[in-house]
C-alpha atoms as a PDB file:
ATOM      1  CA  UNK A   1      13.089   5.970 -31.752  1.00  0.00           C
ATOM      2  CA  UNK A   2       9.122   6.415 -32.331  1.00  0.00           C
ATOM      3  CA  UNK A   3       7.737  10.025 -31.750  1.00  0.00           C
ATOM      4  CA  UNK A   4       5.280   9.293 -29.057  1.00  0.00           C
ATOM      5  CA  UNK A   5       1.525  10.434 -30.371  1.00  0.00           C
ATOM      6  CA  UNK A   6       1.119  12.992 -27.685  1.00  0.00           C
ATOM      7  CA  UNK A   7       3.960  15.317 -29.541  1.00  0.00           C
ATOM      8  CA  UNK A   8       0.855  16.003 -32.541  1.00  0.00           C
ATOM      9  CA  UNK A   9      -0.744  19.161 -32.285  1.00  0.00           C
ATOM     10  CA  UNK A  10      -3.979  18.380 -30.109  1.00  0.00           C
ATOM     11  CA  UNK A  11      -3.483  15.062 -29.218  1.00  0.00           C
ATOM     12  CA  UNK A  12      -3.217  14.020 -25.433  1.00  0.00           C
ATOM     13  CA  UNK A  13      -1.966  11.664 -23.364  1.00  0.00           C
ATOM     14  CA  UNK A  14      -5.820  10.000 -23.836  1.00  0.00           C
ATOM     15  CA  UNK A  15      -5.940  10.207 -27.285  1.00  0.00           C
ATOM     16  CA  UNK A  16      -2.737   8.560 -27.403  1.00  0.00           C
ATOM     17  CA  UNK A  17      -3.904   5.762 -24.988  1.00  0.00           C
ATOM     18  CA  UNK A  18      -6.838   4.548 -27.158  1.00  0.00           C
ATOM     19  CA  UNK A  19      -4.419   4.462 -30.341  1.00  0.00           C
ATOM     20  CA  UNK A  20      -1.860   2.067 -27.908  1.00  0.00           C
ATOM     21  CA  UNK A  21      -5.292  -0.164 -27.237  1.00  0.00           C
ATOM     22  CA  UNK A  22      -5.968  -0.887 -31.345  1.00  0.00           C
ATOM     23  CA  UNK A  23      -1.936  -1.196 -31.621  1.00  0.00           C
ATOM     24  CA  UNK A  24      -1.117   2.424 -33.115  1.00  0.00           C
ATOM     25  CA  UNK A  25       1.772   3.310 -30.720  1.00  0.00           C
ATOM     26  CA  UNK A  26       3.640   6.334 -32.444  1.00  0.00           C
ATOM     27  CA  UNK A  27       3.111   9.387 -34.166  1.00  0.00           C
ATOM     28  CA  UNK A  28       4.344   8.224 -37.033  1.00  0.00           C
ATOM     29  CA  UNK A  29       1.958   5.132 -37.427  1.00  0.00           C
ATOM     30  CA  UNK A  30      -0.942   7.354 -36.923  1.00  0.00           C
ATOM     31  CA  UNK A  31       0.269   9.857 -39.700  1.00  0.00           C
ATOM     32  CA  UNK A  32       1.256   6.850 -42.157  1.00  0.00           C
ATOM     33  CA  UNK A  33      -2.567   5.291 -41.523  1.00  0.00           C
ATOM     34  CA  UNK A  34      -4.076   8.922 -41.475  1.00  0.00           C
ATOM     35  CA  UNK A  35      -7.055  10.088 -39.903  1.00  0.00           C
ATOM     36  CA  UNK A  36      -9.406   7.922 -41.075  1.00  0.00           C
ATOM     37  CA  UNK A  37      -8.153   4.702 -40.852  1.00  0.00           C
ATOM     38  CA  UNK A  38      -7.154   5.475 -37.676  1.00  0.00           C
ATOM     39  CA  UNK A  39     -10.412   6.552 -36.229  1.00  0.00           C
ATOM     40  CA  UNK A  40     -12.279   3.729 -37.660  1.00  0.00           C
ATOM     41  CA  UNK A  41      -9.392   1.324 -36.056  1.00  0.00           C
ATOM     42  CA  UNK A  42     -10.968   3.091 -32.534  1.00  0.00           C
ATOM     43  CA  UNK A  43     -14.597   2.806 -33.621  1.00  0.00           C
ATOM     44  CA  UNK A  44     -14.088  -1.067 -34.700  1.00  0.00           C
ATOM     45  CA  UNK A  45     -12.448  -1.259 -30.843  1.00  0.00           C
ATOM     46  CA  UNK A  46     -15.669  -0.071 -29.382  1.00  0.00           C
ATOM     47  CA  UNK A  47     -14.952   3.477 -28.634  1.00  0.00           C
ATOM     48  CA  UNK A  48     -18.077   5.877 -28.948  1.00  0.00           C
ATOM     49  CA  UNK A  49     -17.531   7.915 -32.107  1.00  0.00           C
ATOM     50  CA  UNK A  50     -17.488  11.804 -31.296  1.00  0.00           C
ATOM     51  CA  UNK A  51     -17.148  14.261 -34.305  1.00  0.00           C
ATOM     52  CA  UNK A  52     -15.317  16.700 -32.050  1.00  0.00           C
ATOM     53  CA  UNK A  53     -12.466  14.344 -31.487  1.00  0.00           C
ATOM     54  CA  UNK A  54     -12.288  13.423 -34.639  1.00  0.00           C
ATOM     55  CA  UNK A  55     -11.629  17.049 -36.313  1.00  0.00           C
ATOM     56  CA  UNK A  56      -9.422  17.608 -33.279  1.00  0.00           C
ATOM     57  CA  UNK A  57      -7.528  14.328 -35.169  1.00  0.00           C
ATOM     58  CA  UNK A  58      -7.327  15.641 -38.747  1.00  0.00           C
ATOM     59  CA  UNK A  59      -6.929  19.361 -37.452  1.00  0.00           C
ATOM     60  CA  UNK A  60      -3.784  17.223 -35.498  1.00  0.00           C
ATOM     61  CA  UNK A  61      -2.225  15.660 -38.164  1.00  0.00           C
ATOM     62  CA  UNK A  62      -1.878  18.783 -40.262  1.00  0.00           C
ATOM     63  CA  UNK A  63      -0.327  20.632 -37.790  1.00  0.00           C
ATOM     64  CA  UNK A  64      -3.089  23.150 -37.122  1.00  0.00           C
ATOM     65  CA  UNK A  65      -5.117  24.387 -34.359  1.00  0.00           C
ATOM     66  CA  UNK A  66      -8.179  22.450 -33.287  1.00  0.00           C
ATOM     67  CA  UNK A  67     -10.728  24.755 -33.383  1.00  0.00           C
ATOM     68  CA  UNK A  68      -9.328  26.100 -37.104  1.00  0.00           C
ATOM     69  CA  UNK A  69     -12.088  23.850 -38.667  1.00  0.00           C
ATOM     70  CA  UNK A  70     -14.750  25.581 -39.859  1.00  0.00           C
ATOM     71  CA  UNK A  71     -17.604  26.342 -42.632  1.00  0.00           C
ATOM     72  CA  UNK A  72     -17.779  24.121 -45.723  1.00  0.00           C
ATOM     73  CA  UNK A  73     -14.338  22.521 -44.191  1.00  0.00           C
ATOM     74  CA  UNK A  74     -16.357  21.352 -41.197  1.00  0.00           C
ATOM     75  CA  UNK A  75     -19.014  20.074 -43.437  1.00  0.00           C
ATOM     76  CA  UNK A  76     -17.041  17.921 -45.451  1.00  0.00           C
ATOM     77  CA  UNK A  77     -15.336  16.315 -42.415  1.00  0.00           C
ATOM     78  CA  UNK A  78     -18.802  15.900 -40.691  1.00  0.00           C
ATOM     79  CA  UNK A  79     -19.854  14.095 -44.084  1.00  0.00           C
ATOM     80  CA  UNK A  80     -16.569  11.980 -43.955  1.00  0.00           C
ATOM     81  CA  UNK A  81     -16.964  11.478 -39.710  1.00  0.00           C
ATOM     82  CA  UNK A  82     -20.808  10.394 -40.518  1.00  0.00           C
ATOM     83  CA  UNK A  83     -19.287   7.884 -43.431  1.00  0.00           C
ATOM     84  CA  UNK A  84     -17.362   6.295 -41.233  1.00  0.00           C
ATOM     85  CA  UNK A  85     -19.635   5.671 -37.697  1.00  0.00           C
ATOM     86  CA  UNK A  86     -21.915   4.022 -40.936  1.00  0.00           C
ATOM     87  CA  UNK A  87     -19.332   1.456 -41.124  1.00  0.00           C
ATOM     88  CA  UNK A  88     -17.683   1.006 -38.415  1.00  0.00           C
ATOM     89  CA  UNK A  89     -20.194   0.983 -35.735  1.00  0.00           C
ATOM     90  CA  UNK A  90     -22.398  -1.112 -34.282  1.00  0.00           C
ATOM     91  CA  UNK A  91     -26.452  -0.571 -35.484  1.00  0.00           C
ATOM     92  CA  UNK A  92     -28.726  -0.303 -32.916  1.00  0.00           C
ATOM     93  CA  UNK A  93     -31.711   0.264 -32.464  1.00  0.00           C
ATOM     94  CA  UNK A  94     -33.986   3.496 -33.073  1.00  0.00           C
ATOM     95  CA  UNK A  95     -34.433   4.225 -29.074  1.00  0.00           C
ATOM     96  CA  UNK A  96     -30.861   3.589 -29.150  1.00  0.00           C
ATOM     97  CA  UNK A  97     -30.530   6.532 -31.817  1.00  0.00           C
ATOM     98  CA  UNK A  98     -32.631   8.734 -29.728  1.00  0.00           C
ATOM     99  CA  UNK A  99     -31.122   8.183 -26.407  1.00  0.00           C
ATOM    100  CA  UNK A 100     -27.702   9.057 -27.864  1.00  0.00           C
ATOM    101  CA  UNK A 101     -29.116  12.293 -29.699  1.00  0.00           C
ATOM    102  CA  UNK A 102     -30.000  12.975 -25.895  1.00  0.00           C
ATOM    103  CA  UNK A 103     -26.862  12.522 -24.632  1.00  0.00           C
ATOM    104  CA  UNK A 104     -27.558   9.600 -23.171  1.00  0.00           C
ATOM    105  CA  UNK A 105     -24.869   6.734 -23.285  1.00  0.00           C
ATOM    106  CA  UNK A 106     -26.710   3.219 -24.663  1.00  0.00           C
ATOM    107  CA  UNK A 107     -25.361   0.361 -22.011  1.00  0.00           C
ATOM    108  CA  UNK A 108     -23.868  -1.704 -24.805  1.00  0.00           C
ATOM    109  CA  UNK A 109     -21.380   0.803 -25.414  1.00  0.00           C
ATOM    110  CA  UNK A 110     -20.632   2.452 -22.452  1.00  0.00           C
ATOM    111  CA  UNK A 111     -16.639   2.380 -21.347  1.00  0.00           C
ATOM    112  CA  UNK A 112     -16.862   2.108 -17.752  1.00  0.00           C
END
């Protein structure tokens, strides 16, 4: 019987809804895929990228604490989070760039 993805460290019943809608459905396909080929699965689906959650993923799958990420750890998965949006996401367009720096959603990729 599949471990559902909720029983990792960190990860909710959210986190395990957007793995069910790019077809990762149990802990143990998100550990075999690791973190990032599962996050870029969620950025190709359209999801906004956001570094926090995707620590919160890797700090997940090896059992620790969320917030345990820190200093040149932190930097390295920033550098390998960046990597990745480069990729996986959509380009848009400068204003784009500085509305989201702003907090502001773009209306191509908002999940209403």
């Amino acid at each position: 019987m599949p471990t559902p993805i909720s029983s990792i460290r960190n990860l909710g019943p959210a986190m395990e809804a957007s793995f069910a809608r790019v077809g990762i459905h149990s802990a143990e396909d998100l550990r075999e895929l690791g973190c990032d080929a599962a996050y870029a699965a969620l950025l190709q689906s359209g999801v906004r990228p956001h570094f926090i959650a995707y620590y919160v993923l890797e700090m997940g799958l090896q059992g620790r604490p969320w917030n345990d990420c820190k200093g040149d750890e932190k930097r390295r998965l920033r550098a390998r989070f960046d990597a990745l949006k480069e990729q996986h996401c959509p380009k848009s367009l400068p204003i784009d760039a500085a509305l989201d720096a702003l907090g502001v959603i773009p209306a191509p990729l908002r999940q209403d």
